[in-house]
PDB file of N, CA and C in Angstrom:
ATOM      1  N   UNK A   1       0.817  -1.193   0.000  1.00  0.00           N
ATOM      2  CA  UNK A   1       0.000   0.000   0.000  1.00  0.00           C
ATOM      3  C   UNK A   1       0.863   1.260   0.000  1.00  0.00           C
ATOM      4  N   UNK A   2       2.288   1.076   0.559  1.00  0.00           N
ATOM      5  CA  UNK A   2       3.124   2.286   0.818  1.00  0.00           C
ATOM      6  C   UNK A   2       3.191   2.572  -0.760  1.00  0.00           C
ATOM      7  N   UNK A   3       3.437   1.288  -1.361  1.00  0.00           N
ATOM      8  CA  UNK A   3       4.062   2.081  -2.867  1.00  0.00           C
ATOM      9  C   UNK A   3       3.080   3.182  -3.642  1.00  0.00           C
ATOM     10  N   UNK A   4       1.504   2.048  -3.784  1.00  0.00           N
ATOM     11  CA  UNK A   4      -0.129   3.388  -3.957  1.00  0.00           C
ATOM     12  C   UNK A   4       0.284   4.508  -3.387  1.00  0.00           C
ATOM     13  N   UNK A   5       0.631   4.797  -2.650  1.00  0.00           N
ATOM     14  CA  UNK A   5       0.380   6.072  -2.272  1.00  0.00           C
ATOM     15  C   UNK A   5       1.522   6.838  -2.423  1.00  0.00           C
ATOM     16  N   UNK A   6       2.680   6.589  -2.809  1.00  0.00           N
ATOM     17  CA  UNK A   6       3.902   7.142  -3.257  1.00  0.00           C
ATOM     18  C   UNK A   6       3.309   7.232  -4.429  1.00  0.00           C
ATOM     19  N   UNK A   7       3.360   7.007  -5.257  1.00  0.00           N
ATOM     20  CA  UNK A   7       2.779   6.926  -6.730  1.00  0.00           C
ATOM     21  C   UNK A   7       1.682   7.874  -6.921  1.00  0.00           C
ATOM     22  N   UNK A   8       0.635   7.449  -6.323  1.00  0.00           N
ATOM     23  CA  UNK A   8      -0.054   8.876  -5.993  1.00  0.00           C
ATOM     24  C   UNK A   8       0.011  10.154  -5.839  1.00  0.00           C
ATOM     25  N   UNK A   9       0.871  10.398  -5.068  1.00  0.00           N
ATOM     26  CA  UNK A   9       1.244  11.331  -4.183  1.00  0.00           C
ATOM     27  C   UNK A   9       2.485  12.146  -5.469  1.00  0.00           C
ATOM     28  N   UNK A  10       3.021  11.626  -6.060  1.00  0.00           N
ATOM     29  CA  UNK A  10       4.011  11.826  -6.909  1.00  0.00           C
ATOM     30  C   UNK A  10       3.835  11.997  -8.260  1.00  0.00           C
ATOM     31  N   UNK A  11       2.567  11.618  -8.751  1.00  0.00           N
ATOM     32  CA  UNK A  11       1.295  11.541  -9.642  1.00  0.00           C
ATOM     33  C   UNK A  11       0.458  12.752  -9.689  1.00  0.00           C
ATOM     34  N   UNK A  12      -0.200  13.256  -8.703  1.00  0.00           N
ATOM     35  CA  UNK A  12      -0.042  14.664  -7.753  1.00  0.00           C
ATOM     36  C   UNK A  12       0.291  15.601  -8.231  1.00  0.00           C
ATOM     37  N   UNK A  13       1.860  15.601  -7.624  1.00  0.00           N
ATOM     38  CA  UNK A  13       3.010  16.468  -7.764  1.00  0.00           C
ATOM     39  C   UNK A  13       3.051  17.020  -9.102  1.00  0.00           C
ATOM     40  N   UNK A  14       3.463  16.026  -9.687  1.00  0.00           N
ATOM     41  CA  UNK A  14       3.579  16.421 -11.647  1.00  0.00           C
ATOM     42  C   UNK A  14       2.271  17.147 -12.054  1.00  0.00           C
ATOM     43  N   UNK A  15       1.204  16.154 -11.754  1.00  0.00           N
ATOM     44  CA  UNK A  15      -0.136  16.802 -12.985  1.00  0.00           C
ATOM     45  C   UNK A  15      -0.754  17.856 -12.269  1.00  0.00           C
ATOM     46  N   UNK A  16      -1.037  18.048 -10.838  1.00  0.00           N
ATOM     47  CA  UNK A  16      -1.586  18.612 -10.569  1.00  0.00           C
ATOM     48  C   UNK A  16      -0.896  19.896  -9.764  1.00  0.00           C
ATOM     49  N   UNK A  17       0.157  20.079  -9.603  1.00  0.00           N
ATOM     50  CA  UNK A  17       1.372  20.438  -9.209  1.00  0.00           C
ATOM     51  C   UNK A  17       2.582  21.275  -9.889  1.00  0.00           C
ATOM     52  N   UNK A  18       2.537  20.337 -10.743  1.00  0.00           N
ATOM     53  CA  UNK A  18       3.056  20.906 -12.592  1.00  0.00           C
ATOM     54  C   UNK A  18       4.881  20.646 -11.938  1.00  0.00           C
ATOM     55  N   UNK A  19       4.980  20.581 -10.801  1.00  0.00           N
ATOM     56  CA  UNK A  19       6.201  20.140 -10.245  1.00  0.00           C
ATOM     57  C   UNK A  19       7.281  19.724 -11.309  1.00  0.00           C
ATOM     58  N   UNK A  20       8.562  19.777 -11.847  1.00  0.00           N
ATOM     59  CA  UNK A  20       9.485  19.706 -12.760  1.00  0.00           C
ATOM     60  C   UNK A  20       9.744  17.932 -12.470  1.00  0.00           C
ATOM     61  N   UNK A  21      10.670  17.231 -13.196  1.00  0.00           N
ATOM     62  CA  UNK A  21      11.230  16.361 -13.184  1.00  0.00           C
ATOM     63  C   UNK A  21      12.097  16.208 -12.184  1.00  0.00           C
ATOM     64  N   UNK A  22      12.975  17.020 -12.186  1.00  0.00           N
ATOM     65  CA  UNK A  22      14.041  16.925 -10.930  1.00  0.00           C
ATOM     66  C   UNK A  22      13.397  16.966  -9.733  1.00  0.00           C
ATOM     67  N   UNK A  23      12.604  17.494  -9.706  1.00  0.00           N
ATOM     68  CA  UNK A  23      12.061  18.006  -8.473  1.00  0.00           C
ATOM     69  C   UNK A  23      11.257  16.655  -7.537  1.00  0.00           C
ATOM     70  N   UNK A  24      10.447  16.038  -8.835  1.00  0.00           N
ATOM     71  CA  UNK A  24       9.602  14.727  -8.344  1.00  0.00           C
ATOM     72  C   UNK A  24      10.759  13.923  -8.331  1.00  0.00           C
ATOM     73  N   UNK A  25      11.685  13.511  -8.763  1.00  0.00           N
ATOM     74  CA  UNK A  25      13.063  12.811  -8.029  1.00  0.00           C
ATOM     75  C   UNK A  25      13.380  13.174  -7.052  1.00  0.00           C
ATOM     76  N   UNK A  26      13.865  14.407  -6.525  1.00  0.00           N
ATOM     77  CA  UNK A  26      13.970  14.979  -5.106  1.00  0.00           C
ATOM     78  C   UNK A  26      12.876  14.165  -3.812  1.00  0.00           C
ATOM     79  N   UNK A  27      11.797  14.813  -4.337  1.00  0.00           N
ATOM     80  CA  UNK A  27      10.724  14.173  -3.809  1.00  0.00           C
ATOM     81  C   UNK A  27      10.264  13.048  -3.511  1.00  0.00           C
ATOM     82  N   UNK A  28      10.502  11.769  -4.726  1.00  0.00           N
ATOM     83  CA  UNK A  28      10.631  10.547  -4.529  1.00  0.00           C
ATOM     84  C   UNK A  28      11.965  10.221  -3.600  1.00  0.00           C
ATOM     85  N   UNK A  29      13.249  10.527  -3.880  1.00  0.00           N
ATOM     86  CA  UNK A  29      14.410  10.447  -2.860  1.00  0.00           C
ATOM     87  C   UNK A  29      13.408  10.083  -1.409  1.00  0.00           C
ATOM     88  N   UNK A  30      12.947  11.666  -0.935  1.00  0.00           N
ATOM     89  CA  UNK A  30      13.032  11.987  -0.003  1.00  0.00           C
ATOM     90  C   UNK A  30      11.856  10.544   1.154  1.00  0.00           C
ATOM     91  N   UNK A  31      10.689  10.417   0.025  1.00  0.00           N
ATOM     92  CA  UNK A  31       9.707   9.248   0.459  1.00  0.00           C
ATOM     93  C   UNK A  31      10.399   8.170   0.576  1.00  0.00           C
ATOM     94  N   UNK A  32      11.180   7.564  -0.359  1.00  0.00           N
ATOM     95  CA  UNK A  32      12.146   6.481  -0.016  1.00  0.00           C
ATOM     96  C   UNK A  32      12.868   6.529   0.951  1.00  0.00           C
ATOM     97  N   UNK A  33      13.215   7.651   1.714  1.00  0.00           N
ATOM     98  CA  UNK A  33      13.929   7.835   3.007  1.00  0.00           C
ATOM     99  C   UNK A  33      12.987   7.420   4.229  1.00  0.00           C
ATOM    100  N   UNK A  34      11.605   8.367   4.149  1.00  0.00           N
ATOM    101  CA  UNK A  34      10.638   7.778   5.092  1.00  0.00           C
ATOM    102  C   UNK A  34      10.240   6.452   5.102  1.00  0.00           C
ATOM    103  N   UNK A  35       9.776   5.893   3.937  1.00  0.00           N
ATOM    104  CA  UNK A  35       9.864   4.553   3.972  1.00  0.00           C
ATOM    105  C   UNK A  35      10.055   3.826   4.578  1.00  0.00           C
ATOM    106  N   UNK A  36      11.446   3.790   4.421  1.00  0.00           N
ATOM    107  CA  UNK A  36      12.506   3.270   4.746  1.00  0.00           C
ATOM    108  C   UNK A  36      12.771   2.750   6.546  1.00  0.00           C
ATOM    109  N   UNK A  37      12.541   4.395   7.058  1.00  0.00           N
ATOM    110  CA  UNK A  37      12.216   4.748   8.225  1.00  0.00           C
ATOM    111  C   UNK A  37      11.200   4.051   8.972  1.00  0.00           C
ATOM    112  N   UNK A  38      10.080   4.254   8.272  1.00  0.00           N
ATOM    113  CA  UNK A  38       8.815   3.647   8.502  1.00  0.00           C
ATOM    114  C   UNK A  38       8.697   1.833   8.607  1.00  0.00           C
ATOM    115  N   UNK A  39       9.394   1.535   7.581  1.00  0.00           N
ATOM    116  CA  UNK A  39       9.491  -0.127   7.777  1.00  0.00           C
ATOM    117  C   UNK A  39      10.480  -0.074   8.904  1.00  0.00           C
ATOM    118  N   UNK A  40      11.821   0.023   9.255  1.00  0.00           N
ATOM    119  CA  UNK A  40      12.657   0.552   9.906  1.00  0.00           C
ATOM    120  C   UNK A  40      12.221   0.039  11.954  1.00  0.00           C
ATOM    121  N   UNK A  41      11.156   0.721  11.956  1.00  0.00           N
ATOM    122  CA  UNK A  41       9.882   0.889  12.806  1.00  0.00           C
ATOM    123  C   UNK A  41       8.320  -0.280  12.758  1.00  0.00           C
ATOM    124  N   UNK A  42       8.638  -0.262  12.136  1.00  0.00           N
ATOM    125  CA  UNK A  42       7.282  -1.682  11.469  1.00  0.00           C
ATOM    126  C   UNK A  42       6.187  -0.628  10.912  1.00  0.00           C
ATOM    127  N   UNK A  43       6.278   0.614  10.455  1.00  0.00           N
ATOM    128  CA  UNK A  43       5.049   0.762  10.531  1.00  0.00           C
ATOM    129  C   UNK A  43       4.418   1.164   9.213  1.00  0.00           C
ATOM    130  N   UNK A  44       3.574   2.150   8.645  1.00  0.00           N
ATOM    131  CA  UNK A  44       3.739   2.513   7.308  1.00  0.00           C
ATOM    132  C   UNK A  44       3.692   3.872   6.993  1.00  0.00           C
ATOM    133  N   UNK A  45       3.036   4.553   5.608  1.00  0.00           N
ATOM    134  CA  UNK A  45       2.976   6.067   5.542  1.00  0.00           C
ATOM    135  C   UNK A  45       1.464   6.470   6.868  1.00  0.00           C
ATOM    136  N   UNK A  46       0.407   5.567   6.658  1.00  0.00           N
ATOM    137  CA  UNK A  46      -0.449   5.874   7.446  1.00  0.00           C
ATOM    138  C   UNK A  46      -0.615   5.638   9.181  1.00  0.00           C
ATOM    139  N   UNK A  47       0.269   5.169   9.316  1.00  0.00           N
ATOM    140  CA  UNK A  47       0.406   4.412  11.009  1.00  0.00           C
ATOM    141  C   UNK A  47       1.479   5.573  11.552  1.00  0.00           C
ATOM    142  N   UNK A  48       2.474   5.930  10.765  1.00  0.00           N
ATOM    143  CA  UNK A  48       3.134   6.852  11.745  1.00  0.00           C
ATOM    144  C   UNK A  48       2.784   8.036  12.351  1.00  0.00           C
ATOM    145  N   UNK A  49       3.572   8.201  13.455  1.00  0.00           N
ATOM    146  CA  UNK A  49       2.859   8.881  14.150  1.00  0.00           C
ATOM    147  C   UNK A  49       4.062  10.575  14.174  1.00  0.00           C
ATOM    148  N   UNK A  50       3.316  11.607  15.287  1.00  0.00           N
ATOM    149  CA  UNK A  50       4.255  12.597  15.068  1.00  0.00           C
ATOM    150  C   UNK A  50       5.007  12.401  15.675  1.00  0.00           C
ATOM    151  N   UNK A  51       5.362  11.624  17.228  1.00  0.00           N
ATOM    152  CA  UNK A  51       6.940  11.254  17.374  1.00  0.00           C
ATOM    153  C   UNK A  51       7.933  10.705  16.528  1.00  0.00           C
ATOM    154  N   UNK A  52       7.184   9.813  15.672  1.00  0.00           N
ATOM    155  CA  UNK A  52       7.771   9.152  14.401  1.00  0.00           C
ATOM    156  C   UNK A  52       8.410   9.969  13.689  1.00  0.00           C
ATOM    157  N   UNK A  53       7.570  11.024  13.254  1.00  0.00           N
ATOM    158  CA  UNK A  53       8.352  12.092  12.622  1.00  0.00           C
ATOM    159  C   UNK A  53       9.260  12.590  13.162  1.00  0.00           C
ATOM    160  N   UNK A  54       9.337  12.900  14.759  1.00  0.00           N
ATOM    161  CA  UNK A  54      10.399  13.343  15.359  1.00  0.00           C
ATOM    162  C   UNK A  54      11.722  12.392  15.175  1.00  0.00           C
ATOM    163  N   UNK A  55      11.355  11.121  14.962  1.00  0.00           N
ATOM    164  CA  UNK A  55      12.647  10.573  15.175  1.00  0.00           C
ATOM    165  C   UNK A  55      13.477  10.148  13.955  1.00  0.00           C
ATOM    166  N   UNK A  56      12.389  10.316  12.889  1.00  0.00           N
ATOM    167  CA  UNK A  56      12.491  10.406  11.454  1.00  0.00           C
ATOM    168  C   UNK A  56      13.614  11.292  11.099  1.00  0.00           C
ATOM    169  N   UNK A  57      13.498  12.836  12.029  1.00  0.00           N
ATOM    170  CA  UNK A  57      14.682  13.804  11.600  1.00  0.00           C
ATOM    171  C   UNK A  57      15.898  14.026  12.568  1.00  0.00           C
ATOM    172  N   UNK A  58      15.667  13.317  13.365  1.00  0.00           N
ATOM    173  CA  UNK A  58      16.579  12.888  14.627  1.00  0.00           C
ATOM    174  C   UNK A  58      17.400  11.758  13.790  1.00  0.00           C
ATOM    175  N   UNK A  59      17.270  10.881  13.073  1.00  0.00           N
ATOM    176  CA  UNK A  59      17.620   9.796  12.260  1.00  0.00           C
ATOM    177  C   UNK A  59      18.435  10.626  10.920  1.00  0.00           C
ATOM    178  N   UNK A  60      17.832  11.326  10.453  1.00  0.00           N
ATOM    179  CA  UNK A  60      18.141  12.298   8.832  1.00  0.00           C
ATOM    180  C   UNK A  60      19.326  12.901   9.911  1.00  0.00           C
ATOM    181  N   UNK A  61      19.610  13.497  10.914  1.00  0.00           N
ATOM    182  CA  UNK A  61      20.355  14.688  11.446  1.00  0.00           C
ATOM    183  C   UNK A  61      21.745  13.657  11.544  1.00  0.00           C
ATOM    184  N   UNK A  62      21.767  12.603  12.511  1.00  0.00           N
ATOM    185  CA  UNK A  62      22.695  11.491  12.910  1.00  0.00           C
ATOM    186  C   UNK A  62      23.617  11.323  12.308  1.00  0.00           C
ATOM    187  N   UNK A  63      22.484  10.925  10.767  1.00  0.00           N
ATOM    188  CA  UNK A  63      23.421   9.980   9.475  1.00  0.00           C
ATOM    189  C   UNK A  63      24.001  11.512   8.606  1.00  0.00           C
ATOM    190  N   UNK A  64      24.107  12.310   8.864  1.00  0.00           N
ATOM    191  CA  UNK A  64      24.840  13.365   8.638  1.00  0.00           C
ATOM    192  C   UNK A  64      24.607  14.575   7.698  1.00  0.00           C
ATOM    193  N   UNK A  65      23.081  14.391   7.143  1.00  0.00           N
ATOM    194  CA  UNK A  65      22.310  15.072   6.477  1.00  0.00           C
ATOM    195  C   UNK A  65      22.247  16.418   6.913  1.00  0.00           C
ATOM    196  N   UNK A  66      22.457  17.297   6.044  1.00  0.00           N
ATOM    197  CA  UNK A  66      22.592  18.947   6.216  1.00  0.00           C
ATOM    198  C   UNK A  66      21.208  19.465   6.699  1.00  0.00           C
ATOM    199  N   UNK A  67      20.907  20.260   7.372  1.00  0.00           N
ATOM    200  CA  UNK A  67      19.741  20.890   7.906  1.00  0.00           C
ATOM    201  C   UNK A  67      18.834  21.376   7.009  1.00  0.00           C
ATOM    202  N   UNK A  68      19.399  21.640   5.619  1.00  0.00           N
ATOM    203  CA  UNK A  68      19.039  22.334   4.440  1.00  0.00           C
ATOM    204  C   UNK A  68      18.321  21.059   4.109  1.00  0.00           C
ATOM    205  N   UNK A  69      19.075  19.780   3.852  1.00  0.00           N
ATOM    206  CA  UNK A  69      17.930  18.778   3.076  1.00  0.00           C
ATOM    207  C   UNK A  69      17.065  18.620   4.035  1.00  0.00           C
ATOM    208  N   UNK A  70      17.246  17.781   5.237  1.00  0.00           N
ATOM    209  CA  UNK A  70      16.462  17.713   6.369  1.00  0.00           C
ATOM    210  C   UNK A  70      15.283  18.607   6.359  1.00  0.00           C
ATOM    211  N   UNK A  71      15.036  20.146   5.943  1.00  0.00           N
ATOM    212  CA  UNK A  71      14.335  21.100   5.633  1.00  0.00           C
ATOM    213  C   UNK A  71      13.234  19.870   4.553  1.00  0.00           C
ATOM    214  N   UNK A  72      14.199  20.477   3.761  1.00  0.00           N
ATOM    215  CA  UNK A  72      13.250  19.683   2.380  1.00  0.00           C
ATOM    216  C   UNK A  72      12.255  18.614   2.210  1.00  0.00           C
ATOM    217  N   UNK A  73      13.030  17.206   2.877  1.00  0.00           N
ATOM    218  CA  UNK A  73      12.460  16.006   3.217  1.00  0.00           C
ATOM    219  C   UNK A  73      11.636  16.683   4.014  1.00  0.00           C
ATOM    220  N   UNK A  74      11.340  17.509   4.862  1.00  0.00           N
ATOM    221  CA  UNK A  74      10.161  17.810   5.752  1.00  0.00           C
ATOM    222  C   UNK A  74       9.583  18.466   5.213  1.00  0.00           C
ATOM    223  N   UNK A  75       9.082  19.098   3.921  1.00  0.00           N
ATOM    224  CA  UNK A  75       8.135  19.984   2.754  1.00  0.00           C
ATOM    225  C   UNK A  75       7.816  18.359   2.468  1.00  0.00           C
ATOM    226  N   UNK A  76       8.363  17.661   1.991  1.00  0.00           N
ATOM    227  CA  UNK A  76       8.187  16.528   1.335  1.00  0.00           C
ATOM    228  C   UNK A  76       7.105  15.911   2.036  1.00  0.00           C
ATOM    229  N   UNK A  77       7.585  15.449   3.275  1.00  0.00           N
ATOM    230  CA  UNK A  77       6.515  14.682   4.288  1.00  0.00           C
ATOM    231  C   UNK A  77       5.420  15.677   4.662  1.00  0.00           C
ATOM    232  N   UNK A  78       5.534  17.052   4.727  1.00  0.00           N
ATOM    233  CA  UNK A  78       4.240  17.884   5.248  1.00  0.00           C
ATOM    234  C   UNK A  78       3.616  17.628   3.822  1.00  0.00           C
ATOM    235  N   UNK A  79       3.847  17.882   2.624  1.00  0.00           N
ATOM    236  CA  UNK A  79       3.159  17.650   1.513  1.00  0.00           C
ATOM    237  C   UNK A  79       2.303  16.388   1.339  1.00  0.00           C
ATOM    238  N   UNK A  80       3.242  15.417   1.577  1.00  0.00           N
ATOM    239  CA  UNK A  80       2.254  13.562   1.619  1.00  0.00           C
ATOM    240  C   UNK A  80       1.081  13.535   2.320  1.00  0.00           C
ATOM    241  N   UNK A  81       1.548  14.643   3.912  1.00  0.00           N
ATOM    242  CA  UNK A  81       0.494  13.960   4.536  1.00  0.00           C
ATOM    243  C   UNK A  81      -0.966  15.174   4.599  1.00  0.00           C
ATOM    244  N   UNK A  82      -0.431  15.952   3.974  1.00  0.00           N
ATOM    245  CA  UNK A  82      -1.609  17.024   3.489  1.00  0.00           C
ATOM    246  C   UNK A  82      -2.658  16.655   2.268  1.00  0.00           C
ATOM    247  N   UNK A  83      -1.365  15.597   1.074  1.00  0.00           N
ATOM    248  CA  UNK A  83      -2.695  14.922   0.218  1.00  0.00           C
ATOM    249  C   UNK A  83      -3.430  14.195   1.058  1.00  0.00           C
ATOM    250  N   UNK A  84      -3.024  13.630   1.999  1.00  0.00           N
ATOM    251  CA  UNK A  84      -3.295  12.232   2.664  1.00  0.00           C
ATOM    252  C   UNK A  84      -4.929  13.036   3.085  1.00  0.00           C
ATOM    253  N   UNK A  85      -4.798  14.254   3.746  1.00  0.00           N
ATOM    254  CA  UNK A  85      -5.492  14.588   4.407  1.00  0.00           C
ATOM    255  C   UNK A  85      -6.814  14.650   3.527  1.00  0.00           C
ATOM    256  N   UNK A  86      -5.990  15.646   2.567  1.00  0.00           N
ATOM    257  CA  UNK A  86      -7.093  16.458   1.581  1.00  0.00           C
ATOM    258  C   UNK A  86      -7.652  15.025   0.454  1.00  0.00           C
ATOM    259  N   UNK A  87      -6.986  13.964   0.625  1.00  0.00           N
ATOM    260  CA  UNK A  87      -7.530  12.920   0.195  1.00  0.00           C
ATOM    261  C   UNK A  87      -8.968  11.796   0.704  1.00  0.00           C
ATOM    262  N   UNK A  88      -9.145  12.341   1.980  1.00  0.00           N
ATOM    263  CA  UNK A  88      -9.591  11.618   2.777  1.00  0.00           C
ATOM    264  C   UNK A  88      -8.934  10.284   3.585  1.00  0.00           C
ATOM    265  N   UNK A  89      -7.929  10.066   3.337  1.00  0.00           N
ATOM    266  CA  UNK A  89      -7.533   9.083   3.768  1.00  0.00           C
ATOM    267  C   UNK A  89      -6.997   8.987   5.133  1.00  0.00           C
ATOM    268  N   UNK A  90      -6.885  10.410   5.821  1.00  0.00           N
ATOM    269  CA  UNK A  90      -6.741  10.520   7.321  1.00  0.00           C
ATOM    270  C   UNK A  90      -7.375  11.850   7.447  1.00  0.00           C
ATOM    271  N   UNK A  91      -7.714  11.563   9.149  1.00  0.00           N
ATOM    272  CA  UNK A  91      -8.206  12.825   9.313  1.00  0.00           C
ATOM    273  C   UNK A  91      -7.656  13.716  10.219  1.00  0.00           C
ATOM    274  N   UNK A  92      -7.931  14.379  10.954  1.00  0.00           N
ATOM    275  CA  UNK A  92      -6.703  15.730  11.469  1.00  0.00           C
ATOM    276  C   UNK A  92      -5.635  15.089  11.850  1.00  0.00           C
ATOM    277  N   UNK A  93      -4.655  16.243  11.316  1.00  0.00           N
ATOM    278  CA  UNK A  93      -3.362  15.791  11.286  1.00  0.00           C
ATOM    279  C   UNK A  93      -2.259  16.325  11.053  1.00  0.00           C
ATOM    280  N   UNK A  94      -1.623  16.356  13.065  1.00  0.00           N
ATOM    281  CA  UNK A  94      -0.787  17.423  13.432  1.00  0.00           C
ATOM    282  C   UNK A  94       0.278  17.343  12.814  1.00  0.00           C
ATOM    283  N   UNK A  95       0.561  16.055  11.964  1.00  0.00           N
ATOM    284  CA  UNK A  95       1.963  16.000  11.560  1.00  0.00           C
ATOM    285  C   UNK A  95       2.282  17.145  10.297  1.00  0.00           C
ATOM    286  N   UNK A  96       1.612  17.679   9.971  1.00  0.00           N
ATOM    287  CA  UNK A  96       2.172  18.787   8.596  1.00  0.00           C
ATOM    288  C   UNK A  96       2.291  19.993   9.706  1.00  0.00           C
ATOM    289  N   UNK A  97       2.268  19.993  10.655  1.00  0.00           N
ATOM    290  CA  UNK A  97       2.627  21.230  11.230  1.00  0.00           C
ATOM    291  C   UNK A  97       4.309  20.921  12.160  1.00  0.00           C
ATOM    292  N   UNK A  98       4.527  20.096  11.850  1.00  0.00           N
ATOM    293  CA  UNK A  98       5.945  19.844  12.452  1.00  0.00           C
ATOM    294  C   UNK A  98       7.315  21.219  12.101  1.00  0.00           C
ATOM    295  N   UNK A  99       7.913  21.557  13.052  1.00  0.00           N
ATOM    296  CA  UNK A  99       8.708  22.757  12.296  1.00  0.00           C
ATOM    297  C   UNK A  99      10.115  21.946  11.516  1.00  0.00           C
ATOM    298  N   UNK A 100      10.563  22.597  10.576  1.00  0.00           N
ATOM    299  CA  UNK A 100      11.744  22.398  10.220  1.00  0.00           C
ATOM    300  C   UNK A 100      12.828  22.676  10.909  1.00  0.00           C
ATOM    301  N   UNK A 101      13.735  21.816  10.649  1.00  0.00           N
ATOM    302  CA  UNK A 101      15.275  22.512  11.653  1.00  0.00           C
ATOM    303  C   UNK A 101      15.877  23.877  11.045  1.00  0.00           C
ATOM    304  N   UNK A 102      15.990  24.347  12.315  1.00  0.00           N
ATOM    305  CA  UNK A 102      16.797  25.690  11.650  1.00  0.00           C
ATOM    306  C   UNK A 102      18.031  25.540  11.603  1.00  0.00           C
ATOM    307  N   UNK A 103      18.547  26.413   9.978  1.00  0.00           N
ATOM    308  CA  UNK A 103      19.824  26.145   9.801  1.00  0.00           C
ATOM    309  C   UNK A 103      20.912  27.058  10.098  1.00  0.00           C
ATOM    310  N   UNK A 104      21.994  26.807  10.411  1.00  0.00           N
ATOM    311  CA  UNK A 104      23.007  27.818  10.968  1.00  0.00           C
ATOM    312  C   UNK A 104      23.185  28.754  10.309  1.00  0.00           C
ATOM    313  N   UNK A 105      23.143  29.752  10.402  1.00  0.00           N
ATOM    314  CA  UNK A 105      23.900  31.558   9.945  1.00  0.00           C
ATOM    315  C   UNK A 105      25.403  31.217  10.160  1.00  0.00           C
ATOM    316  N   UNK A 106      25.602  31.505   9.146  1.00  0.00           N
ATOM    317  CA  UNK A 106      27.046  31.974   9.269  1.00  0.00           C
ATOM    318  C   UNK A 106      27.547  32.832   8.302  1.00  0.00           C
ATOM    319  N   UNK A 107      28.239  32.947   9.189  1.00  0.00           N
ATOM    320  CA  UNK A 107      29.216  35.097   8.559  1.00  0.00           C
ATOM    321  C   UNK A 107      29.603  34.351   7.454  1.00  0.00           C
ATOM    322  N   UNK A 108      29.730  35.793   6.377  1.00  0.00           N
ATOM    323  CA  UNK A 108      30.830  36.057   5.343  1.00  0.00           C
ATOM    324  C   UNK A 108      32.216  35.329   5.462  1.00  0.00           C
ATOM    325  N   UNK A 109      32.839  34.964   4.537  1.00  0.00           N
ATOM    326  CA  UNK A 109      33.708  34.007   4.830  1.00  0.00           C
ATOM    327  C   UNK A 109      34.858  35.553   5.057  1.00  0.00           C
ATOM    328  N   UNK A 110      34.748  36.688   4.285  1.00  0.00           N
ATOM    329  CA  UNK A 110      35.753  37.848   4.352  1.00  0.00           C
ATOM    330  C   UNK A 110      35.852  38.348   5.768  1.00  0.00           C
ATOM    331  N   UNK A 111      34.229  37.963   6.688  1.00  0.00           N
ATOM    332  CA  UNK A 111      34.947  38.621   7.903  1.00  0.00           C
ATOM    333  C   UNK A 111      35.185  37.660   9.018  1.00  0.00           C
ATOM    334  N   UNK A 112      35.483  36.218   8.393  1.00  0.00           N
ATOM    335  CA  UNK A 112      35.714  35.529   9.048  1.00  0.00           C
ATOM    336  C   UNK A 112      37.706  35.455   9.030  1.00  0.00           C
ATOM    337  N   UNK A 113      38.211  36.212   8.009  1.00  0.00           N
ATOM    338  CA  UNK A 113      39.599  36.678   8.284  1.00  0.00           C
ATOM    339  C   UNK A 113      39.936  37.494   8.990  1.00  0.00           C
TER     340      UNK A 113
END
């Protein structure tokens, strides 16, 4: 069922979305990560929960993923589970309100001499 709804969801993206090519690769990447996660856990796109998500980017942060993608993959997952929503297939659902990690500021590299 995980794959239906990747497919879907990515199906979506393009036609209804108009989303580029690269972009639905990005995007697919990023579901194959949750997935992943999700079996990982036993569970699926619809069973997880929002700690799940928490540990989802606690997991992305570990394995050494920049805050910038980590960002992304989390547009990615707030996006899934907003079709999910607007699909009927779940109903309220705190997980698209999860915040992204914030990413470090850092100075000019000139006044870092």
């Amino acid at each position: 069922m995980t794959h239906n709804i990747e497919a879907s969801f990515l199906s979506y993206l393009r036609v209804e979305k108009g989303l580029s090519q690269n972009t639905i690769v990005a995007y697919r990447s990023d579901l194959e990560k949750l997935r992943v996660f999700a079996e990982e856990i036993g569970k699926d796109f619809l069973s997880i929960e929002r700690s799940d998500i928490t540990s989802f980017i606690q997991h992305l942060s570990k394995s050494g993923l920049e805050p910038r993608s980590i960002g992304r993959t989390l547009v990615t997952v707030r996006g899934l589970y907003r079709f999910l929503l607007l699909g009927g297939r779940l109903n309220l659902d705190k997980r698209i309100n999860i915040e992204t990690p914030k990413s470090w500021q850092s100075l000019p590299k000139f006044l870092l001499n």
